[in-house]
Protein backbone atom coordinates (compact mmCIF):
# COMPACT_ATOMS: atom_id res chain seq x y z
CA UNK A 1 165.41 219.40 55.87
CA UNK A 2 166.00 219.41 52.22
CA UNK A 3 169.77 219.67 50.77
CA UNK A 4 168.60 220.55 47.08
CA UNK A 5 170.49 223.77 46.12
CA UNK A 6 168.92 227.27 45.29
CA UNK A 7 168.13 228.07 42.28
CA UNK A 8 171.25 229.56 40.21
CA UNK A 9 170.51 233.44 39.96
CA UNK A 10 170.39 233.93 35.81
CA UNK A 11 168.23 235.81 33.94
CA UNK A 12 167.05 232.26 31.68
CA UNK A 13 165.61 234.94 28.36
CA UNK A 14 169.01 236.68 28.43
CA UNK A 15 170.92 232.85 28.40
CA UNK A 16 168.78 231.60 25.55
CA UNK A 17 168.93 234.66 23.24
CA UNK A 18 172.70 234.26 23.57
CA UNK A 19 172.13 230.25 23.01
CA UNK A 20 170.02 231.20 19.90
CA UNK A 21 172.08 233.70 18.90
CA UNK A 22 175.58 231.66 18.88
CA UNK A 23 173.79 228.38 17.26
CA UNK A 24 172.62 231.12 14.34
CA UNK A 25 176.04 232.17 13.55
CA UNK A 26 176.91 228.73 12.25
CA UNK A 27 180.95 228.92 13.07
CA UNK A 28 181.57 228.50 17.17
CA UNK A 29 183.25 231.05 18.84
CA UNK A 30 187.52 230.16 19.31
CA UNK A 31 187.23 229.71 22.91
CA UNK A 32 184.21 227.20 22.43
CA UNK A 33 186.62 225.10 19.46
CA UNK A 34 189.42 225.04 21.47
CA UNK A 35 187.16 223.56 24.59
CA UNK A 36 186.27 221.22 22.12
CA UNK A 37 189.23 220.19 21.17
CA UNK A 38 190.85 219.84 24.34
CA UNK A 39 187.83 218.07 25.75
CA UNK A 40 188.11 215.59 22.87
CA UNK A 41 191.56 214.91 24.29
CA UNK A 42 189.87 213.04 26.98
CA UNK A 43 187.88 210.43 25.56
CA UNK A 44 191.14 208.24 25.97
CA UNK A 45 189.74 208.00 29.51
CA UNK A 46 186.86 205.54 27.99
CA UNK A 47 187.66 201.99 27.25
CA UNK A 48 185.25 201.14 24.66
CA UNK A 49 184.85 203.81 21.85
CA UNK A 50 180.87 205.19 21.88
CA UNK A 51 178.96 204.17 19.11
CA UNK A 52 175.70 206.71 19.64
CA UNK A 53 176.45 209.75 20.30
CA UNK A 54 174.58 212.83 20.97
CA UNK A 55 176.03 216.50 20.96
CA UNK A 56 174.25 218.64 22.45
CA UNK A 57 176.06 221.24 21.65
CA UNK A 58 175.02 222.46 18.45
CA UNK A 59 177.25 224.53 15.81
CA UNK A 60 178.21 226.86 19.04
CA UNK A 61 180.31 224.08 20.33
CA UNK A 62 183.29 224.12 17.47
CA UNK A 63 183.37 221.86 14.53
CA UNK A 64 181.62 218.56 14.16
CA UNK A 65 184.68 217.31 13.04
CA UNK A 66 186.62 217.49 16.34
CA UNK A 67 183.93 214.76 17.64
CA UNK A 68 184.05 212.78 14.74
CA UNK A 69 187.81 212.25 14.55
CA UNK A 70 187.60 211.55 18.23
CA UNK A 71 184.73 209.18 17.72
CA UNK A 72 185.70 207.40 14.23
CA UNK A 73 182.92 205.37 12.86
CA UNK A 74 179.95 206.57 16.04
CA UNK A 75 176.53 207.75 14.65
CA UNK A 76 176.76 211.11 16.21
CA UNK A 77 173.22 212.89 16.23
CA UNK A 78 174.33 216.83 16.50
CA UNK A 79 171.14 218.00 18.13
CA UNK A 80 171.90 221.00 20.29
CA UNK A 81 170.22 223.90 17.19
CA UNK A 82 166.94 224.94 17.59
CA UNK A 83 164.39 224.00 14.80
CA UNK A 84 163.97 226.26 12.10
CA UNK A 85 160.78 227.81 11.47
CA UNK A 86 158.25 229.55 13.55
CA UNK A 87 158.36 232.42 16.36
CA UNK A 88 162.01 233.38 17.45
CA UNK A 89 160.88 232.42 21.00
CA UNK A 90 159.34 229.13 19.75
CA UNK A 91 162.43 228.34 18.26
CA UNK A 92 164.56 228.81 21.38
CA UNK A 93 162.32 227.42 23.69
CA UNK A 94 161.48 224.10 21.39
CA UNK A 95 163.84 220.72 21.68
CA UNK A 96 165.74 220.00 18.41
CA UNK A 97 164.31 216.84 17.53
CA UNK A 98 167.12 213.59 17.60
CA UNK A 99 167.12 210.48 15.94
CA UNK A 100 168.61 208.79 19.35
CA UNK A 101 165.57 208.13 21.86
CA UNK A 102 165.76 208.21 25.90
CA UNK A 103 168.22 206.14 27.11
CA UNK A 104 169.95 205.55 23.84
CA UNK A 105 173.21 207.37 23.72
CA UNK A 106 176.85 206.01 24.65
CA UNK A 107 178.27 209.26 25.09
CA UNK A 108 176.63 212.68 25.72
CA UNK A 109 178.43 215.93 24.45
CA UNK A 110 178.27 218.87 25.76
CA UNK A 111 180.43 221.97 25.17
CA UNK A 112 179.96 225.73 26.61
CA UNK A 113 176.84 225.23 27.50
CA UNK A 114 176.12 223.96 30.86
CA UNK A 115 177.29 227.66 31.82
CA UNK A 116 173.99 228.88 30.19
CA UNK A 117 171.21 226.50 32.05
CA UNK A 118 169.46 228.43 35.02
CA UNK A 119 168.70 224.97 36.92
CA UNK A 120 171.92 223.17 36.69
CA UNK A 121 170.89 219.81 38.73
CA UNK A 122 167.72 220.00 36.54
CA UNK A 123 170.03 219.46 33.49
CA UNK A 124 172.24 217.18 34.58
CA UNK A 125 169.20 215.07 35.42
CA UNK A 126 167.71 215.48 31.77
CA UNK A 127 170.76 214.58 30.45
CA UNK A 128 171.04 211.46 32.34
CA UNK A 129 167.65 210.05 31.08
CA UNK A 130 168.90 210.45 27.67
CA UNK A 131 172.20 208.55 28.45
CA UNK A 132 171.86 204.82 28.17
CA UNK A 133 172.94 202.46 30.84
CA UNK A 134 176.59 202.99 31.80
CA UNK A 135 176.58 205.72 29.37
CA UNK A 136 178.79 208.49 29.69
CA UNK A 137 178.86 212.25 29.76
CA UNK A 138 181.06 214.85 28.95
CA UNK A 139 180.77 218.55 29.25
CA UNK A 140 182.87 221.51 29.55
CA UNK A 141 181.45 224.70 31.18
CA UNK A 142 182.92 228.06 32.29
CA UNK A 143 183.86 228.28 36.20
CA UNK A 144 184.08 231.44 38.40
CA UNK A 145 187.39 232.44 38.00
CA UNK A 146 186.09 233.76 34.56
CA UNK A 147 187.04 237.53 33.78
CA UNK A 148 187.46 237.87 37.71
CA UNK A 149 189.58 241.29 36.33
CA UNK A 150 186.41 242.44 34.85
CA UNK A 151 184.34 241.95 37.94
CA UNK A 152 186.92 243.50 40.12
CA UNK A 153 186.89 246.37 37.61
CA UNK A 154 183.00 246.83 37.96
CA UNK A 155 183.19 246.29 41.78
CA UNK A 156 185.74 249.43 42.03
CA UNK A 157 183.96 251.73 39.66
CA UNK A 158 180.51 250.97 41.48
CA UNK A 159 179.29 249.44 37.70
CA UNK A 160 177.16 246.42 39.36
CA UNK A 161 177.71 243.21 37.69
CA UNK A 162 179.43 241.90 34.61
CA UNK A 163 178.16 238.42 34.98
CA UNK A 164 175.97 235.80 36.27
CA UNK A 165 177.98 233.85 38.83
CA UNK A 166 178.90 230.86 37.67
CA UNK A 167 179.24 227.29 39.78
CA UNK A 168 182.33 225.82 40.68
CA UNK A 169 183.32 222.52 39.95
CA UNK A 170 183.29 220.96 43.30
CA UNK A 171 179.40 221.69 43.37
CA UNK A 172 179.07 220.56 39.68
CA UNK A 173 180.70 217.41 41.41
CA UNK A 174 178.29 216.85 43.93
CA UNK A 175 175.27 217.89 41.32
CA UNK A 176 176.08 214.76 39.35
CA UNK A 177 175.97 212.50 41.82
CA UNK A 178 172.68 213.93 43.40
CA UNK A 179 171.35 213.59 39.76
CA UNK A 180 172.14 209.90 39.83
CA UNK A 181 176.16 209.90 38.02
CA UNK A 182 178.85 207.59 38.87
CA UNK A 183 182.83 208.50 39.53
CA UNK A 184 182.35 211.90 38.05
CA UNK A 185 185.79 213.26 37.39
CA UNK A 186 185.90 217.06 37.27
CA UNK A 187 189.02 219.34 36.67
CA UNK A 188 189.71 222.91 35.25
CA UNK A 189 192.16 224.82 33.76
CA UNK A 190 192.63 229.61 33.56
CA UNK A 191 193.46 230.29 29.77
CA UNK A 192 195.07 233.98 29.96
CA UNK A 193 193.59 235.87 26.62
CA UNK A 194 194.98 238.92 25.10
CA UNK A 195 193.52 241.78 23.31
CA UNK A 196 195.63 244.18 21.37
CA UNK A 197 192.72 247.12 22.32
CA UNK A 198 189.96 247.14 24.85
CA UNK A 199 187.23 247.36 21.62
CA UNK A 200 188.48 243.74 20.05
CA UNK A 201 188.21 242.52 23.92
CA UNK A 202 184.11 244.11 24.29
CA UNK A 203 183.85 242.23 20.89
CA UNK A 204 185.05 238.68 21.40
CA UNK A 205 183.50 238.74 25.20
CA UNK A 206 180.04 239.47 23.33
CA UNK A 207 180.81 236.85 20.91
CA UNK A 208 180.72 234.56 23.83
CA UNK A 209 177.75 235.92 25.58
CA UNK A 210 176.13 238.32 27.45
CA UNK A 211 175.80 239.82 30.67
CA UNK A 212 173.04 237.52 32.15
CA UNK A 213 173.37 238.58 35.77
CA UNK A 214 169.65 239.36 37.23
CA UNK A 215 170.88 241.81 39.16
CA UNK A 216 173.21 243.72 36.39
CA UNK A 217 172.09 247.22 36.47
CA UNK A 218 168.96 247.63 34.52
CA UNK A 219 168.75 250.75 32.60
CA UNK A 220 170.62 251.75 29.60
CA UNK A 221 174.66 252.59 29.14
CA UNK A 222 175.46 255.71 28.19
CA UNK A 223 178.08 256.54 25.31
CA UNK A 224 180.10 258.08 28.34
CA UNK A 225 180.03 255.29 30.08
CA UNK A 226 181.36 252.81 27.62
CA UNK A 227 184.05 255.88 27.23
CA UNK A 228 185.12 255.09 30.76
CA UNK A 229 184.73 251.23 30.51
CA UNK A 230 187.18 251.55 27.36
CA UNK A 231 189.23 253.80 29.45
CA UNK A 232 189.25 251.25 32.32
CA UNK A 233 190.49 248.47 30.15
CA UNK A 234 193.20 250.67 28.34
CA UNK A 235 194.55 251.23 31.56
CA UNK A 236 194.94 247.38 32.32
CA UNK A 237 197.60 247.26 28.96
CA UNK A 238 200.57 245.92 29.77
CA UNK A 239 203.95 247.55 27.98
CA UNK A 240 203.37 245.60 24.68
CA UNK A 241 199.97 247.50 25.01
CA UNK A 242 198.34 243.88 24.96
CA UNK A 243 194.93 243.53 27.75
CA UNK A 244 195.05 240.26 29.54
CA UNK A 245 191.98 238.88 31.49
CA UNK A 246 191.89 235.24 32.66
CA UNK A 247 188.78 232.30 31.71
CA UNK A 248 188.66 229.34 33.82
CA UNK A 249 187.80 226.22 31.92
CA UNK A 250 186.26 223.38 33.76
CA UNK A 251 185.50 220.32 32.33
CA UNK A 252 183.83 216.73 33.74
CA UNK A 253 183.15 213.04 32.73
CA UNK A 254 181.03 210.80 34.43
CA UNK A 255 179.34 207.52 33.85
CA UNK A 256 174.86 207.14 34.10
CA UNK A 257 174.65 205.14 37.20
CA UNK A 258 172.06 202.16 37.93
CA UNK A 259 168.46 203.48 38.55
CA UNK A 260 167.96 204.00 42.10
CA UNK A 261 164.45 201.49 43.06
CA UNK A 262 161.99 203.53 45.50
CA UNK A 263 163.42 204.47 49.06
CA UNK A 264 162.27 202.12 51.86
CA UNK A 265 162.25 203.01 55.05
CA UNK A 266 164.00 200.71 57.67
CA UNK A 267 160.93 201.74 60.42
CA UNK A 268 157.80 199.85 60.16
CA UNK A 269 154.50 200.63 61.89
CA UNK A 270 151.68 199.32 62.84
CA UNK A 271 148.23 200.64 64.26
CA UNK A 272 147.18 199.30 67.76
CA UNK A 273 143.94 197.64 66.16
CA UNK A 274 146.07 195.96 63.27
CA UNK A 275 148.31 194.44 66.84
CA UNK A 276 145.13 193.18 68.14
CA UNK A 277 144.18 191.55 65.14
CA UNK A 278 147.23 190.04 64.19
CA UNK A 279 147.31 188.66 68.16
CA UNK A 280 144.09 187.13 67.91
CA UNK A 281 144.52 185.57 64.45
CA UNK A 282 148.14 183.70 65.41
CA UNK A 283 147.87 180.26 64.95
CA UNK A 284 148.16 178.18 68.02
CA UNK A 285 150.97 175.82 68.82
């Protein structure tokens, strides 16, 4: 019986439009900088400082100069913006070319974005071929305690969804070592945000994305409806009239393990005529 997950339910146009959208506004959003930053934090966990890296993660995943002060003197090939030019779906759906090959890079870097990839273990895996031997890779991603207000809010007012669910770390865990990682380290931290009125919250939370949730309701909200969503969230203010909702921040490190050589089975058989023969052609003693 296979153990391979199901595929993640996410609408994959809806999570690259707000991939190509972000990498197009050239500045990150604050929450992606300050995952950045913190994520930098962690390198100290590496011995040897990386000398090729590649970021995946584009101008949506803060400054390049949080990596490079973390990484002083690495090439670091920022690679995670699509190619100009051409269709806006060509341009999304095409690889930013890099200047590190397969099985080149020290460190991979990847920030917000994991969150956005419809086949997680499918990722994972493409990173890893890109990671050279005992090369590491570090991500941070959005978990599922994410705006868990907001979904409770939608779940009481019979709204549908806010959000594509997102996967916990413990799975993320296990996804890396399916995908061929070694001693993946995973942890997580809830950033509480505040919003001084429920219009600067809608803002920022389409800043960082969009609701890519294949079941979301699928027609078209009313200006009465956003009336009562506003509504909704003005009624969350606390007595400073600030609107808290809660992100949960996971991030992981792990190191490219050996390549796994072919499975062998530990049962061997042979046909009844290939017995026979191999009877009659022993040598005799």
């Amino acid at each position: 019986m296979s153990t391979s997950p199901a595929p993640r339910a996410l609408d994959a146009r809806t999570a690259q439009r707000v991939q190509g959208r972000q990498q197009r506004a050239g500045a990150a959003p604050w929450l992606h900088a300050e995952s950045a930053r913190r994520l930098a934090e962690r390198l100290v966990v590496f011995r040897q400082a990386p000398r090729r890296v590649l970021d995946l993660s584009g101008s949506a995943g803060g400054p390049a100069s949080v990596l490079a002060e973390a990484c002083p003197g690495a090439q670091i090939d920022r690679a995670g913006a699509p190619p100009p030019g051409g269709r806006w779906w060509q341009r999304l759906l095409t690889p930013a070319p890099t200047a590190l090959a397969d099985g080149e890079a020290d460190l991979l870097w990847s920030v917000m974005q994991l969150h956005w990839a419809a086949d997680p273990p499918a990722l994972l895996a493409d990173w890893r071929r890109r990671l050279a031997p005992q090369g590491a890779l570090m991500f941070s991603t959005l978990g599922p305690g994410t705006l868990d207000e907001l979904r409770q809010l939608y779940s009481q007012a019979g709204w549908g969804s806010p959000m594509a669910p997102l996967v916990d770390m413990h799975d993320l865990g296990d996804m890396l070592v399916a995908a061929g990682y070694e001693g993946p380290v995973m942890d997580q931290e809830t950033l509480t945000l505040t919003w001084s009125s429920p219009e600067a919250l809608l803002a920022e939370l389409r800043e960082l994305g969009a609701n890519a949730d294949p079941a979301r309701f699928s027609g078209l909200r009313t200006p009465s409806w956003r009336q009562r969503l506003l509504d909704a969230l003005s009624a969350r203010a606390d007595a400073q009239g600030r609107i808290a909702l809660r992100l949960e921040l996971v991030y992981g490190h792990a190191i490219r393990g050996l390549d796994r050589g072919p499975a062998v089975s530990a049962e061997v058989r042979i046909g009844l005529d290939d017995m026979s023969a191999m009877l009659r052609n022993r040598p005799k003693r």
